[in-house]
N, C-alpha and C. Protein backbone atom coordinates (compact mmCIF):
# COMPACT_ATOMS: atom_id res chain seq x y z
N UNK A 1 71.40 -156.22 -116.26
CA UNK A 1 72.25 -155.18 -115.70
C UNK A 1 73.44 -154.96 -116.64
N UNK A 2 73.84 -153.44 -116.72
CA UNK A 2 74.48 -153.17 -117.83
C UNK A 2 76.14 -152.77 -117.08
N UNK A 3 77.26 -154.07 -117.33
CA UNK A 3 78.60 -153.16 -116.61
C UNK A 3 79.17 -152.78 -117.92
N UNK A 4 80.20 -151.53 -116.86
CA UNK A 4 80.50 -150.61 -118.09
C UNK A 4 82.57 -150.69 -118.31
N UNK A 5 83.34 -151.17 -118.64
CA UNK A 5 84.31 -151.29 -118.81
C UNK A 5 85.05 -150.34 -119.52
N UNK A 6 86.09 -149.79 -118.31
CA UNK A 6 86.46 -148.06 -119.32
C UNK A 6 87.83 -148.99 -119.92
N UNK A 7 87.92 -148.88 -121.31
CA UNK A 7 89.46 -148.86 -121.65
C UNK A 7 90.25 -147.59 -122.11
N UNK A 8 91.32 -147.09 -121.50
CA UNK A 8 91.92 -145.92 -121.47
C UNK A 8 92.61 -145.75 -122.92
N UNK A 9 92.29 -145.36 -123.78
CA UNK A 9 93.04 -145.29 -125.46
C UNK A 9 93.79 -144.38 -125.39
N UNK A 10 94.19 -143.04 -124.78
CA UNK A 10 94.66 -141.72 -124.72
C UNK A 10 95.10 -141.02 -123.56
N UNK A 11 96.39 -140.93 -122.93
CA UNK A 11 95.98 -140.31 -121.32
C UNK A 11 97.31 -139.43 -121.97
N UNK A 12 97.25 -138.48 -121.51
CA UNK A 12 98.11 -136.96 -121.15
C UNK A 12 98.34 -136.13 -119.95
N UNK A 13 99.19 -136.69 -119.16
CA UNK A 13 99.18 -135.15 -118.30
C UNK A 13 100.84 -134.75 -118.34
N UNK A 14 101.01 -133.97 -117.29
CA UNK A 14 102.20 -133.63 -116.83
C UNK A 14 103.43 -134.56 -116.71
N UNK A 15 103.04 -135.80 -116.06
CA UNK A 15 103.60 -136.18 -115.56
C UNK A 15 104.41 -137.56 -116.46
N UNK A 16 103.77 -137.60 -117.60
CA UNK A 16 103.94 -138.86 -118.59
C UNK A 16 103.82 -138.32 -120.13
N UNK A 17 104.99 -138.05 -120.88
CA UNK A 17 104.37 -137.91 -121.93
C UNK A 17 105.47 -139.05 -122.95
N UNK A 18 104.92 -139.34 -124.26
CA UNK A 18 105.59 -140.59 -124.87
C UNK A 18 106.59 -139.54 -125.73
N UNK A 19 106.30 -138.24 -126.27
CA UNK A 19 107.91 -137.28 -126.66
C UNK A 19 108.21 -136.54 -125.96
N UNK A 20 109.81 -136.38 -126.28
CA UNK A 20 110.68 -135.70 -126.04
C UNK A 20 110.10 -133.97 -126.53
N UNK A 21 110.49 -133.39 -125.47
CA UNK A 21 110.05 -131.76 -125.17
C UNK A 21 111.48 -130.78 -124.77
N UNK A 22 111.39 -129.95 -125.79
CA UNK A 22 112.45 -128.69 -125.11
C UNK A 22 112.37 -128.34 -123.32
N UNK A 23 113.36 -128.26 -123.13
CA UNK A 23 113.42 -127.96 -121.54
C UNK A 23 114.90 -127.45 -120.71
N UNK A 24 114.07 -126.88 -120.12
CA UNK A 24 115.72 -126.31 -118.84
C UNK A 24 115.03 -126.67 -117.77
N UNK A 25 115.96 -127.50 -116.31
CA UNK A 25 115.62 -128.58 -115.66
C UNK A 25 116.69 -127.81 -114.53
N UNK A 26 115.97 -127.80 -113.52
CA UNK A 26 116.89 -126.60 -112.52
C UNK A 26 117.02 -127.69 -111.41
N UNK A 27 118.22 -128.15 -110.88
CA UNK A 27 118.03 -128.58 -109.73
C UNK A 27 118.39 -128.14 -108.75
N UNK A 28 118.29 -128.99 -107.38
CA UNK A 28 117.96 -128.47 -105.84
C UNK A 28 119.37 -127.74 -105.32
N UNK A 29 120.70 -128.54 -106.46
CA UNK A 29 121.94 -128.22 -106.10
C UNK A 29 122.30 -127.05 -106.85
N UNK A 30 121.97 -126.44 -107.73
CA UNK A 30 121.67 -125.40 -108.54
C UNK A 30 122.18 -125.45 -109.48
N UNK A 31 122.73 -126.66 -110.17
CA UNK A 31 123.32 -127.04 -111.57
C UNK A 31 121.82 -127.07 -112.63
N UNK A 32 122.05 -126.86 -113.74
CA UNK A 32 121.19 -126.65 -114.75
C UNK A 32 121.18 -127.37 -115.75
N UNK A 33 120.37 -128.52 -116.73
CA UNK A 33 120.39 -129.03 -117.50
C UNK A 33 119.46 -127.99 -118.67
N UNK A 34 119.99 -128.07 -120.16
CA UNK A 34 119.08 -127.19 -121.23
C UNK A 34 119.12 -128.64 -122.49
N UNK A 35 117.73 -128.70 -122.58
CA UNK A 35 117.32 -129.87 -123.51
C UNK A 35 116.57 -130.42 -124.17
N UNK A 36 116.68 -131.47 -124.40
CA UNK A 36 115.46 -132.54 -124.60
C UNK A 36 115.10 -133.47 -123.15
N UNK A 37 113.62 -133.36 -122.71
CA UNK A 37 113.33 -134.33 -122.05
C UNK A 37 112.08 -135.01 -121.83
N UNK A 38 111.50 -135.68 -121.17
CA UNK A 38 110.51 -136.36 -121.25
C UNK A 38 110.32 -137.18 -119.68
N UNK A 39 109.10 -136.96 -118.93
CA UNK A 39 109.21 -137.97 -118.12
C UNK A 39 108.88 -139.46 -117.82
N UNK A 40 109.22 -139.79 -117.10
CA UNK A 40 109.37 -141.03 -116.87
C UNK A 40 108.70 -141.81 -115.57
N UNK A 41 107.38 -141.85 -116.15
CA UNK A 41 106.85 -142.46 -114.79
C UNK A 41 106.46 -141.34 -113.92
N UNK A 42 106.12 -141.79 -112.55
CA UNK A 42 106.08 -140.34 -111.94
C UNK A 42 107.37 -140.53 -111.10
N UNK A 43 108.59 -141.28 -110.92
CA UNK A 43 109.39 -140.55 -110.22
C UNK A 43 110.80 -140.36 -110.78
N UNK A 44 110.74 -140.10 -112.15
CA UNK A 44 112.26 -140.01 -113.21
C UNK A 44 112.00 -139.40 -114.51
N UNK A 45 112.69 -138.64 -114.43
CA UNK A 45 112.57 -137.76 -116.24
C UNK A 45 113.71 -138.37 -116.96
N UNK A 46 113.49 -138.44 -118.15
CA UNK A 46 114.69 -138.90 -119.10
C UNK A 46 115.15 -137.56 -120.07
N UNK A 47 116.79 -137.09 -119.61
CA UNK A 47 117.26 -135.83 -120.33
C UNK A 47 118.46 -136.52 -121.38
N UNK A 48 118.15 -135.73 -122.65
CA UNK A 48 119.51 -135.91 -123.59
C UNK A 48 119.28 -134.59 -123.93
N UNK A 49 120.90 -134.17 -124.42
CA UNK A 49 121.34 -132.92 -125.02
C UNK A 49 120.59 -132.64 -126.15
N UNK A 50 120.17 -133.31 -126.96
CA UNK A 50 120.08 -133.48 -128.29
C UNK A 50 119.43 -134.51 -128.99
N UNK A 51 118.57 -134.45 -129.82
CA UNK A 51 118.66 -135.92 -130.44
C UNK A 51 118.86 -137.31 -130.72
N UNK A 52 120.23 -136.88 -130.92
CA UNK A 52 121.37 -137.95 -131.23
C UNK A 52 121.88 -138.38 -130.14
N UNK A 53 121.78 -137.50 -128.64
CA UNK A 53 122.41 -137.97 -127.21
C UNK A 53 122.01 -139.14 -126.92
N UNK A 54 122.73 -139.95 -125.77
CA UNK A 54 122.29 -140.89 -125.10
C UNK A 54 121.06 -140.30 -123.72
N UNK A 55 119.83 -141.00 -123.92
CA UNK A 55 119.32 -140.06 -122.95
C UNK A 55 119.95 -140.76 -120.98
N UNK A 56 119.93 -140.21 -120.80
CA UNK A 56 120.00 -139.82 -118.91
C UNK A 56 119.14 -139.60 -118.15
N UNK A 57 118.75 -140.76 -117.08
CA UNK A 57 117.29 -140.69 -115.84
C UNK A 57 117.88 -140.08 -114.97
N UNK A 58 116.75 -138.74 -114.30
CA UNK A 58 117.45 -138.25 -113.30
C UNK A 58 116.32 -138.53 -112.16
N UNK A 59 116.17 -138.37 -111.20
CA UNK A 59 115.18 -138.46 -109.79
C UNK A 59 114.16 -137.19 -109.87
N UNK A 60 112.92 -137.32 -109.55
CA UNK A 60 112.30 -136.00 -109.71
C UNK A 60 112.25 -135.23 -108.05
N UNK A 61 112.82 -136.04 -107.30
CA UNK A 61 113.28 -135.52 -105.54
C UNK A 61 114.12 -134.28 -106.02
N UNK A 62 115.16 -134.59 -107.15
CA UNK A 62 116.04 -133.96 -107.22
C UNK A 62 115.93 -132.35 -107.83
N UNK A 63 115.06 -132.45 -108.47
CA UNK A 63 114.59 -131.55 -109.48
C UNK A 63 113.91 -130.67 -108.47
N UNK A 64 114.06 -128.70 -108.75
CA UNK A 64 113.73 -127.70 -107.86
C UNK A 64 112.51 -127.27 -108.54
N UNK A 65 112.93 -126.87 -109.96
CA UNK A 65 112.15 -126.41 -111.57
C UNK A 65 112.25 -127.07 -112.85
N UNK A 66 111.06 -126.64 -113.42
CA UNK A 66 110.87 -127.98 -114.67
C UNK A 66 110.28 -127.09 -115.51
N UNK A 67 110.97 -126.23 -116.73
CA UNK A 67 110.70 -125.61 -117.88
C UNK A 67 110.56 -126.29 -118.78
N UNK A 68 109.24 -126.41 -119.56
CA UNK A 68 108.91 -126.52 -120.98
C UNK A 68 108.78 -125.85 -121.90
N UNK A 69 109.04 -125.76 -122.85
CA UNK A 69 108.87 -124.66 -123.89
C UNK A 69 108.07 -125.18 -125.22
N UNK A 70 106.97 -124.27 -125.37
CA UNK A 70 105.89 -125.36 -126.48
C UNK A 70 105.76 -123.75 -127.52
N UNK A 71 105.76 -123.79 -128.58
CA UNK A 71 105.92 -122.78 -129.46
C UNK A 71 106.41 -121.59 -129.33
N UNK A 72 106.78 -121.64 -128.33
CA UNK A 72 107.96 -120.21 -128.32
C UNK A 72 107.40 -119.95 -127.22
N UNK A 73 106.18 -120.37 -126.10
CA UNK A 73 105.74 -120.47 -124.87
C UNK A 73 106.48 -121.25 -123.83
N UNK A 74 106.70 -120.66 -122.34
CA UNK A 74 107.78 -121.17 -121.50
C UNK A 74 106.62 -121.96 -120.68
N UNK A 75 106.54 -122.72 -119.57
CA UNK A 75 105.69 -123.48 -118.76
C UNK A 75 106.61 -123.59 -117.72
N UNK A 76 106.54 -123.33 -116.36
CA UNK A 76 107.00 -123.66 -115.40
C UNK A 76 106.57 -124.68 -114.21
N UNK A 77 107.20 -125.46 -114.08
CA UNK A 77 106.43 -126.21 -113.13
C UNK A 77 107.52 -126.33 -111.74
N UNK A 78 107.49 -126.60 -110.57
CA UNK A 78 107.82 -126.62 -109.61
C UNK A 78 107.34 -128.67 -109.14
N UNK A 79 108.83 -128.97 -108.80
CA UNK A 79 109.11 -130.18 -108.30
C UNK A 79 108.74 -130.32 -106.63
N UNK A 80 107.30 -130.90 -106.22
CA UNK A 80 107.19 -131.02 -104.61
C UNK A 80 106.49 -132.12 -104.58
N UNK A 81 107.29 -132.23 -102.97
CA UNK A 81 106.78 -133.20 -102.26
C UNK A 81 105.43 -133.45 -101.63
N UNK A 82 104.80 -134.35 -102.11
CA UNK A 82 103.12 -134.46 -101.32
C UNK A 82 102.88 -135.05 -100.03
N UNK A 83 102.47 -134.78 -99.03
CA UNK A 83 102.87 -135.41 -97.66
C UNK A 83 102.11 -136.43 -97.99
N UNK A 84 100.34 -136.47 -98.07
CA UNK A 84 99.57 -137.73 -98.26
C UNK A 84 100.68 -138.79 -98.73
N UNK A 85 100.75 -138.91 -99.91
CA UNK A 85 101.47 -139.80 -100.94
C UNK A 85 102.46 -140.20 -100.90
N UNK A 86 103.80 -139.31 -99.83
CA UNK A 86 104.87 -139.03 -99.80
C UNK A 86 105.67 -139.03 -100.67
N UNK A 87 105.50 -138.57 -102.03
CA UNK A 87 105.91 -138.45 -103.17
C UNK A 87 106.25 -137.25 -104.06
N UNK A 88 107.46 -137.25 -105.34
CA UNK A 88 107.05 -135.94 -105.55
C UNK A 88 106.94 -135.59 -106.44
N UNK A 89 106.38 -134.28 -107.70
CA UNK A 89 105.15 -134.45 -108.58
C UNK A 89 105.86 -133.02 -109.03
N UNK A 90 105.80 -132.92 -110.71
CA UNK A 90 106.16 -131.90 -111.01
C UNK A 90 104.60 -130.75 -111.06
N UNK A 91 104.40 -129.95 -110.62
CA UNK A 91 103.07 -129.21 -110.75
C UNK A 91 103.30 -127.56 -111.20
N UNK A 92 102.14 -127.16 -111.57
CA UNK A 92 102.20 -125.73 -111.99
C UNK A 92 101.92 -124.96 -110.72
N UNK A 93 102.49 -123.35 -110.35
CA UNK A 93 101.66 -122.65 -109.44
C UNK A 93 100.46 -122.10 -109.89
N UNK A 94 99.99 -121.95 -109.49
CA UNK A 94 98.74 -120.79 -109.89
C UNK A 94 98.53 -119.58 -108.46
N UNK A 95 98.68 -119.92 -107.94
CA UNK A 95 98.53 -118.76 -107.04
C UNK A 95 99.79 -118.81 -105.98
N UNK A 96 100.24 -117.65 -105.31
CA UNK A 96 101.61 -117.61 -104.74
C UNK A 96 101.20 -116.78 -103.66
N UNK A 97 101.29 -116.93 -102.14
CA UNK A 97 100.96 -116.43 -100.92
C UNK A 97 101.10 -116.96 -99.43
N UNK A 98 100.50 -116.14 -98.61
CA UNK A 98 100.19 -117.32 -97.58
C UNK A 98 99.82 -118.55 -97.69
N UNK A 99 99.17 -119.01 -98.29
CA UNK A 99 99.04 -120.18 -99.26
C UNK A 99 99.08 -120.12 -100.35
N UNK A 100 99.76 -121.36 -100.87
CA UNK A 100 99.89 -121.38 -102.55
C UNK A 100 99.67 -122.65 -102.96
N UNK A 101 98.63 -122.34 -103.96
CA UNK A 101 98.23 -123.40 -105.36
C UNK A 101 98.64 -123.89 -106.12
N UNK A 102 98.73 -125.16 -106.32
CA UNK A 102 99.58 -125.97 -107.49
C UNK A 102 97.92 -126.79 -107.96
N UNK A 103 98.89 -126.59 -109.36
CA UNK A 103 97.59 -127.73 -109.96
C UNK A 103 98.35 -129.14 -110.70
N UNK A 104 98.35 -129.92 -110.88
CA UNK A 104 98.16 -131.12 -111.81
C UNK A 104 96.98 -131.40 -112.63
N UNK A 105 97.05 -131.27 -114.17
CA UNK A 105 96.07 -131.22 -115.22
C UNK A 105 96.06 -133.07 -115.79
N UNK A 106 95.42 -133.07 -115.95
CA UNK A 106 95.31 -134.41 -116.89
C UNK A 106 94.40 -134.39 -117.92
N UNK A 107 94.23 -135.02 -119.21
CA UNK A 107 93.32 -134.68 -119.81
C UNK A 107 93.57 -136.24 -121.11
N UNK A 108 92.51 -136.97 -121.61
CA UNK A 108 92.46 -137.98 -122.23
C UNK A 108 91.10 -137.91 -123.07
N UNK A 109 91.05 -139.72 -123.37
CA UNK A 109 89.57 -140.39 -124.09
C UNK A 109 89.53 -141.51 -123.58
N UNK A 110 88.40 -142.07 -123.50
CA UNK A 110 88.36 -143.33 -123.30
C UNK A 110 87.36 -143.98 -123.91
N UNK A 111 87.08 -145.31 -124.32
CA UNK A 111 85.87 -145.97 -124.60
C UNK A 111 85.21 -146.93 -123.76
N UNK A 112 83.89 -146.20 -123.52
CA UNK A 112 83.06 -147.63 -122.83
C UNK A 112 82.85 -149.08 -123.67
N UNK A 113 82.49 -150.26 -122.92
CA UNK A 113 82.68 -151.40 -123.85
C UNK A 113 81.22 -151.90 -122.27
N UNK A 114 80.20 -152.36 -123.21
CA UNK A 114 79.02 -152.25 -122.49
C UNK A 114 79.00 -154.19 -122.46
N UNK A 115 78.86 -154.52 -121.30
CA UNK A 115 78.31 -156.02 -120.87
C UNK A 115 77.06 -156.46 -120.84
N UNK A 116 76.57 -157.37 -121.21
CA UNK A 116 75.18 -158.05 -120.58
C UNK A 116 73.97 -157.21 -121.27
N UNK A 117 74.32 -156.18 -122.59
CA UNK A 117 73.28 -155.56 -123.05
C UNK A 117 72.64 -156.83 -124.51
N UNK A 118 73.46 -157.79 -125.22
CA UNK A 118 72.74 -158.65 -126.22
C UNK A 118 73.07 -159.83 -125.98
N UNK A 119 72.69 -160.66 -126.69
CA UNK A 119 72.15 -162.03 -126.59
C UNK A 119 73.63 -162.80 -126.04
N UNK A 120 74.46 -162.65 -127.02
CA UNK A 120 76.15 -162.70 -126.47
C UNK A 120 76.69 -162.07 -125.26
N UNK A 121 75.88 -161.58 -124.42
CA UNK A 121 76.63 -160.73 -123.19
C UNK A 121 77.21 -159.64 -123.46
N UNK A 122 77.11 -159.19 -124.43
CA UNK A 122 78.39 -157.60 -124.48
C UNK A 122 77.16 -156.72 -125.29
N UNK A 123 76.95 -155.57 -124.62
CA UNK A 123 76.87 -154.37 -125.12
C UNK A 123 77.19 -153.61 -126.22
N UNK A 124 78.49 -153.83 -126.64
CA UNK A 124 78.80 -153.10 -127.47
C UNK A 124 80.04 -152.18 -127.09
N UNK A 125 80.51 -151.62 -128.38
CA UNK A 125 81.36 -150.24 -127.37
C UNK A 125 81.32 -149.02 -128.21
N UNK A 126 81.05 -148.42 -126.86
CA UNK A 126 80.47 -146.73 -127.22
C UNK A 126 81.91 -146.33 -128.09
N UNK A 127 81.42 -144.90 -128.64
CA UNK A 127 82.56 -143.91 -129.13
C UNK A 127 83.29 -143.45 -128.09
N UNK A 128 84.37 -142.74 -128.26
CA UNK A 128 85.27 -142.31 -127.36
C UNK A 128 84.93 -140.62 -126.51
N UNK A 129 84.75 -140.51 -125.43
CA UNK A 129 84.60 -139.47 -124.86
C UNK A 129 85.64 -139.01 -124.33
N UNK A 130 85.99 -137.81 -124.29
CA UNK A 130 87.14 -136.70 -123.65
C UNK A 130 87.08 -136.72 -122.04
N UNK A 131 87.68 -137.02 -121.23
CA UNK A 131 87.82 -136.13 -119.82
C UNK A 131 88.94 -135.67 -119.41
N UNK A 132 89.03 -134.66 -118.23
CA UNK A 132 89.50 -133.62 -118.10
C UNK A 132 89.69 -133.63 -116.13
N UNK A 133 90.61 -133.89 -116.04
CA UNK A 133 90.98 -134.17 -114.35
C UNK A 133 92.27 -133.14 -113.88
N UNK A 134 91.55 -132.10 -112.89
CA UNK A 134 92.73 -131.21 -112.33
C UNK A 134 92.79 -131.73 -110.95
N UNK A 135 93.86 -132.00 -110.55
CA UNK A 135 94.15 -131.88 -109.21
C UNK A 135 94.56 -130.56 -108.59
N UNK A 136 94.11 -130.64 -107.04
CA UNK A 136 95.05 -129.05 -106.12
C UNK A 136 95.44 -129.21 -105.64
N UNK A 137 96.38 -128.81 -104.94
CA UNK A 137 97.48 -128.86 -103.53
C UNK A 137 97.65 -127.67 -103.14
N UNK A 138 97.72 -127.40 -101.99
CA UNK A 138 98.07 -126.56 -101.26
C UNK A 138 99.27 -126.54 -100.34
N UNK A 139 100.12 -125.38 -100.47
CA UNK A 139 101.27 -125.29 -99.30
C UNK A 139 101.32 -124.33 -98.65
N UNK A 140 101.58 -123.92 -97.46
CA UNK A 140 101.98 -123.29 -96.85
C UNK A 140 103.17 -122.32 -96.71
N UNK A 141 103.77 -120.67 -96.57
CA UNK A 141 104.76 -120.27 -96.42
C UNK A 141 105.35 -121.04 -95.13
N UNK A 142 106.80 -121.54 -95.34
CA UNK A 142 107.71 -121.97 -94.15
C UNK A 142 107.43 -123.69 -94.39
N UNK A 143 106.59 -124.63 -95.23
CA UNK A 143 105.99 -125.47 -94.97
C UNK A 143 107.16 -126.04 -96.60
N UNK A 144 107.82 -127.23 -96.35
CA UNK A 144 108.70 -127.95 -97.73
C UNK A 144 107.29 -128.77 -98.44
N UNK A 145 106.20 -128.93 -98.34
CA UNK A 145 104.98 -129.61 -98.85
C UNK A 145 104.06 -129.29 -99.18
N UNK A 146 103.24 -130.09 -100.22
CA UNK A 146 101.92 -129.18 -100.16
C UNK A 146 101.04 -130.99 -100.10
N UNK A 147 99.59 -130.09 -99.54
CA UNK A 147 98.51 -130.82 -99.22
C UNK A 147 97.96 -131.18 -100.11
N UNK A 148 97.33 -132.32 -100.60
CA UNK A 148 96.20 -132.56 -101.39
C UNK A 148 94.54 -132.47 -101.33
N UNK A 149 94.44 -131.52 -101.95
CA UNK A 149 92.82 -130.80 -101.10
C UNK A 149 91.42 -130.94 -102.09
N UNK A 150 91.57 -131.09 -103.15
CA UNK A 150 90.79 -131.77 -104.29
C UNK A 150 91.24 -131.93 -105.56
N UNK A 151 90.09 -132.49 -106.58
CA UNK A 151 89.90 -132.53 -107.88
C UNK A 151 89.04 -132.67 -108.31
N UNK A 152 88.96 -132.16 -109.55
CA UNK A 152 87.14 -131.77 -110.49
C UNK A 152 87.73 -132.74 -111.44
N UNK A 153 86.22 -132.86 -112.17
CA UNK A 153 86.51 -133.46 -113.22
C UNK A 153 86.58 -135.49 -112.79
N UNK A 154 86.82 -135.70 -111.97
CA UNK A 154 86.82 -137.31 -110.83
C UNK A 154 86.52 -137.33 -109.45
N UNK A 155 86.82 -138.32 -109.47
CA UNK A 155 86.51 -138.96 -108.06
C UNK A 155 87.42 -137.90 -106.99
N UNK A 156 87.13 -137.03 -105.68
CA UNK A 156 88.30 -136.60 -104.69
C UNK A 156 87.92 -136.58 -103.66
N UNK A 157 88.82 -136.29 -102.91
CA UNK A 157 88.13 -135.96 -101.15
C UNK A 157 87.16 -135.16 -100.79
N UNK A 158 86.58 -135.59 -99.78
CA UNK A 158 85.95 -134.35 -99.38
C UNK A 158 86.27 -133.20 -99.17
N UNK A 159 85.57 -131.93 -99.74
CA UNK A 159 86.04 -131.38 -99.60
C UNK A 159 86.00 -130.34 -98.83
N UNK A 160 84.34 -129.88 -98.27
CA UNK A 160 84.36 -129.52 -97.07
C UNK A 160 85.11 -129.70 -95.39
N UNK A 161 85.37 -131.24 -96.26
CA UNK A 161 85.61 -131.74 -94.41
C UNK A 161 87.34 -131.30 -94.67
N UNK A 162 87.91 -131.42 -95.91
CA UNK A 162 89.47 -131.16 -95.66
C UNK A 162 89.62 -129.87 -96.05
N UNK A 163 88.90 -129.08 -96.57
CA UNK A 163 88.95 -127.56 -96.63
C UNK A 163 88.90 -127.28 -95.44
N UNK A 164 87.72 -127.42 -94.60
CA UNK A 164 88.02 -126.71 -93.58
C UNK A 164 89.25 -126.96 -92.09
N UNK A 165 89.76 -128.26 -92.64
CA UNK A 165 90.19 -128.38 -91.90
C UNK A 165 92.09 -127.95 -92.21
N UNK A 166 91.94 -127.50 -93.07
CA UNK A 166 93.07 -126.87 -93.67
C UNK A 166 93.39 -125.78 -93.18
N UNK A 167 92.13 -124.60 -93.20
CA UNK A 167 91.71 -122.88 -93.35
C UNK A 167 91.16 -123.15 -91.45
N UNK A 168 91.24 -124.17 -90.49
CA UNK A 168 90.75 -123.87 -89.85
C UNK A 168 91.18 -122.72 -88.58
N UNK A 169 92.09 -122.20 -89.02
CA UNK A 169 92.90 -120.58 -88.50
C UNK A 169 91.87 -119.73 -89.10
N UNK A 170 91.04 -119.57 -89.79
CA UNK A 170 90.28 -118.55 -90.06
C UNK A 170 88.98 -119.02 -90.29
N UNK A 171 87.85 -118.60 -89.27
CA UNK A 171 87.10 -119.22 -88.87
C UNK A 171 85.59 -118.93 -90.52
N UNK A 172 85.89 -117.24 -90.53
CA UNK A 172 84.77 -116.98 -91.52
C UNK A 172 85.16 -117.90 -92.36
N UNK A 173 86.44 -118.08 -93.12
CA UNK A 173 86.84 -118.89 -94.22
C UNK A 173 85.52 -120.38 -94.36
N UNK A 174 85.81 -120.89 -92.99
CA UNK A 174 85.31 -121.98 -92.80
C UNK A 174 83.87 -122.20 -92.98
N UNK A 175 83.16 -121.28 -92.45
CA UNK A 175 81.64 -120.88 -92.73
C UNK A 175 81.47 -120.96 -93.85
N UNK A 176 81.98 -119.75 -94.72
CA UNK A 176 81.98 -119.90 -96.06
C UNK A 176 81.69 -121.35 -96.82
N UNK A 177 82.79 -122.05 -96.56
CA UNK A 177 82.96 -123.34 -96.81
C UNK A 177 81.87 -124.48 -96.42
N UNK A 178 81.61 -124.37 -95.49
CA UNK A 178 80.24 -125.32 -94.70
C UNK A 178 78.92 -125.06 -95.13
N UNK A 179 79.06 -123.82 -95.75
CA UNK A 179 77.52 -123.06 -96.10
C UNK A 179 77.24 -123.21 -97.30
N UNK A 180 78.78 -123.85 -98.31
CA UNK A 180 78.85 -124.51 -99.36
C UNK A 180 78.54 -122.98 -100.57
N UNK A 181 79.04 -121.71 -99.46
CA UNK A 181 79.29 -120.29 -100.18
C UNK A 181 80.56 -120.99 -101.38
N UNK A 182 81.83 -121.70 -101.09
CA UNK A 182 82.26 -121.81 -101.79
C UNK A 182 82.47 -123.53 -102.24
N UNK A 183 82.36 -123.98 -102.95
CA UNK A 183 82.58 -125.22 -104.30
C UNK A 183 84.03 -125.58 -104.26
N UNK A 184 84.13 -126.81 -104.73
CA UNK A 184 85.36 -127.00 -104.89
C UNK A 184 85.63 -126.96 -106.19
N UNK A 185 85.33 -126.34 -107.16
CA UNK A 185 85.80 -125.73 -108.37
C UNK A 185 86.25 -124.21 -108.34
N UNK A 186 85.48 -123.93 -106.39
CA UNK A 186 85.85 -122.40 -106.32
C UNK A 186 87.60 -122.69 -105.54
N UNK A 187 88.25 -123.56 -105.35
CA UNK A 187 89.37 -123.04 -104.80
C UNK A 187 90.08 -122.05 -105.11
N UNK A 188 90.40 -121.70 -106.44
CA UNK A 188 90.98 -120.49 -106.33
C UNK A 188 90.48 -119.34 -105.42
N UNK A 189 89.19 -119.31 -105.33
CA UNK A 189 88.30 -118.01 -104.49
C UNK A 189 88.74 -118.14 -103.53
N UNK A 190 88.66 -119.72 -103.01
CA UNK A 190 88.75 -119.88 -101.59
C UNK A 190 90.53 -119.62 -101.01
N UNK A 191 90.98 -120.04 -101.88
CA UNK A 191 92.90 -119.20 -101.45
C UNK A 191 93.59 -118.07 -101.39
N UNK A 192 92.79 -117.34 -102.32
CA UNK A 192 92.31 -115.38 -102.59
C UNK A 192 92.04 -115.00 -101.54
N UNK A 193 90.76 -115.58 -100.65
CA UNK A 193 90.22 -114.80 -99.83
C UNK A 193 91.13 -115.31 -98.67
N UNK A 194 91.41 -116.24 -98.18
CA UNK A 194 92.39 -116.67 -97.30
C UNK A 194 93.60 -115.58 -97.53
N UNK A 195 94.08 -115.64 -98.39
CA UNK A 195 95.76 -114.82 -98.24
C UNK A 195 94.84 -113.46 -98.37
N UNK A 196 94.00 -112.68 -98.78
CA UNK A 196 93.85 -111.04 -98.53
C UNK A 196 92.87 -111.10 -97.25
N UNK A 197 91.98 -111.68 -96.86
CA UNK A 197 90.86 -111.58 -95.84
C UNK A 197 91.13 -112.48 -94.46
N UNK A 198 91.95 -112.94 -94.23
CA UNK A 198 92.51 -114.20 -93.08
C UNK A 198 93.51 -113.46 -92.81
N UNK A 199 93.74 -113.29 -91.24
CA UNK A 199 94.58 -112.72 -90.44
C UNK A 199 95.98 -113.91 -89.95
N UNK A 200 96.97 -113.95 -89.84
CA UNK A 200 98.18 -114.51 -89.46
C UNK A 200 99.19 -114.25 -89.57
């Protein structure tokens, strides 16, 4: 029997990066930081003015908006709270409505390292393969949170059973969903048709 041991060589997302990035950092009190920053973990970003500054941890509770700027391109992300997790996560919107979409991207390599395949017990270890992990959330207008409702690319919830139990104010929605009309790679479809075709 062959076990397979992932060692992580490469991870990237949002929420961790090892440089410092241009940024304007909006918080909840409506004071404004313009900078260098980088985060820290998932619940602290580290800001300096400059270079040469001493850098400064701030809380990501605290944080409203989170601008990056990558070649003369702006990135916005929005600072919320996840009820599951009770935590809070800088994310992108993608869709804005009766319900609205946030995503969290991740994206890496890793190498397998194979057990019990030669005479010595070890397999070997493979080359490095790429993956690619989005998370979704969903919030509500009037609602300070958003839900965690899947992810492609890994392991996530079900997603029939917490789709529908999300959309369950709109019953076709739900059909849709059960009849497996829509995927959970289709969420965007499925939040489209909710905010133009769902009554509330």
């Amino acid at each position: 029997m062959i076990f397979i041991l992932s060692i992580c060589l490469f991870f990237n997302n949002q929420i961790t990066y090892s440089q410092y990035t241009r940024v304007k950092i909006v918080f909840k009190d409506g004071s404004i930081l313009k900078g260098l920053s980088k985060k820290k973990g998932s619940h602290q970003i580290k800001f300096k003015k400059d270079r040469s500054s001493k850098a400064k941890k701030y809380q990501l509770k605290d944080v409203d908006e989170y601008f990056e700027y990558y070649y003369g391109k702006k990135v916005r992300f929005k600072c919320l709270y996840i009820k599951e997790s009770r935590k809070h996560l800088l994310m992108q919107e993608v869709i804005k409505g009766k319900v609205s979409l946030y995503i969290i991207g991740a994206s890496g390599q890793h190498v397998g390292m194979g057990f019990g395949g030669n005479s010595d017990g070890f397999g070997g270890i493979g080359g490095p393969s790429s993956f690619s992990i989005e998370s979704y959330y969903l919030k509500r207008n009037g609602e300070d949170y958003v839900h965690y409702i899947t992810s492609t690319g890994g392991f996530s919830r079900n997603f029939i059973k917490y789709a529908s139990e999300f959309f369950n104010d709109c019953p076709k929605l739900v059909e849709k969903i059960k009849k497996k009309e829509y995927k959970k790679r289709e969420i965007r479809e499925v939040v489209k048709f909710y905010n133009t075709d769902c009554k509330k």
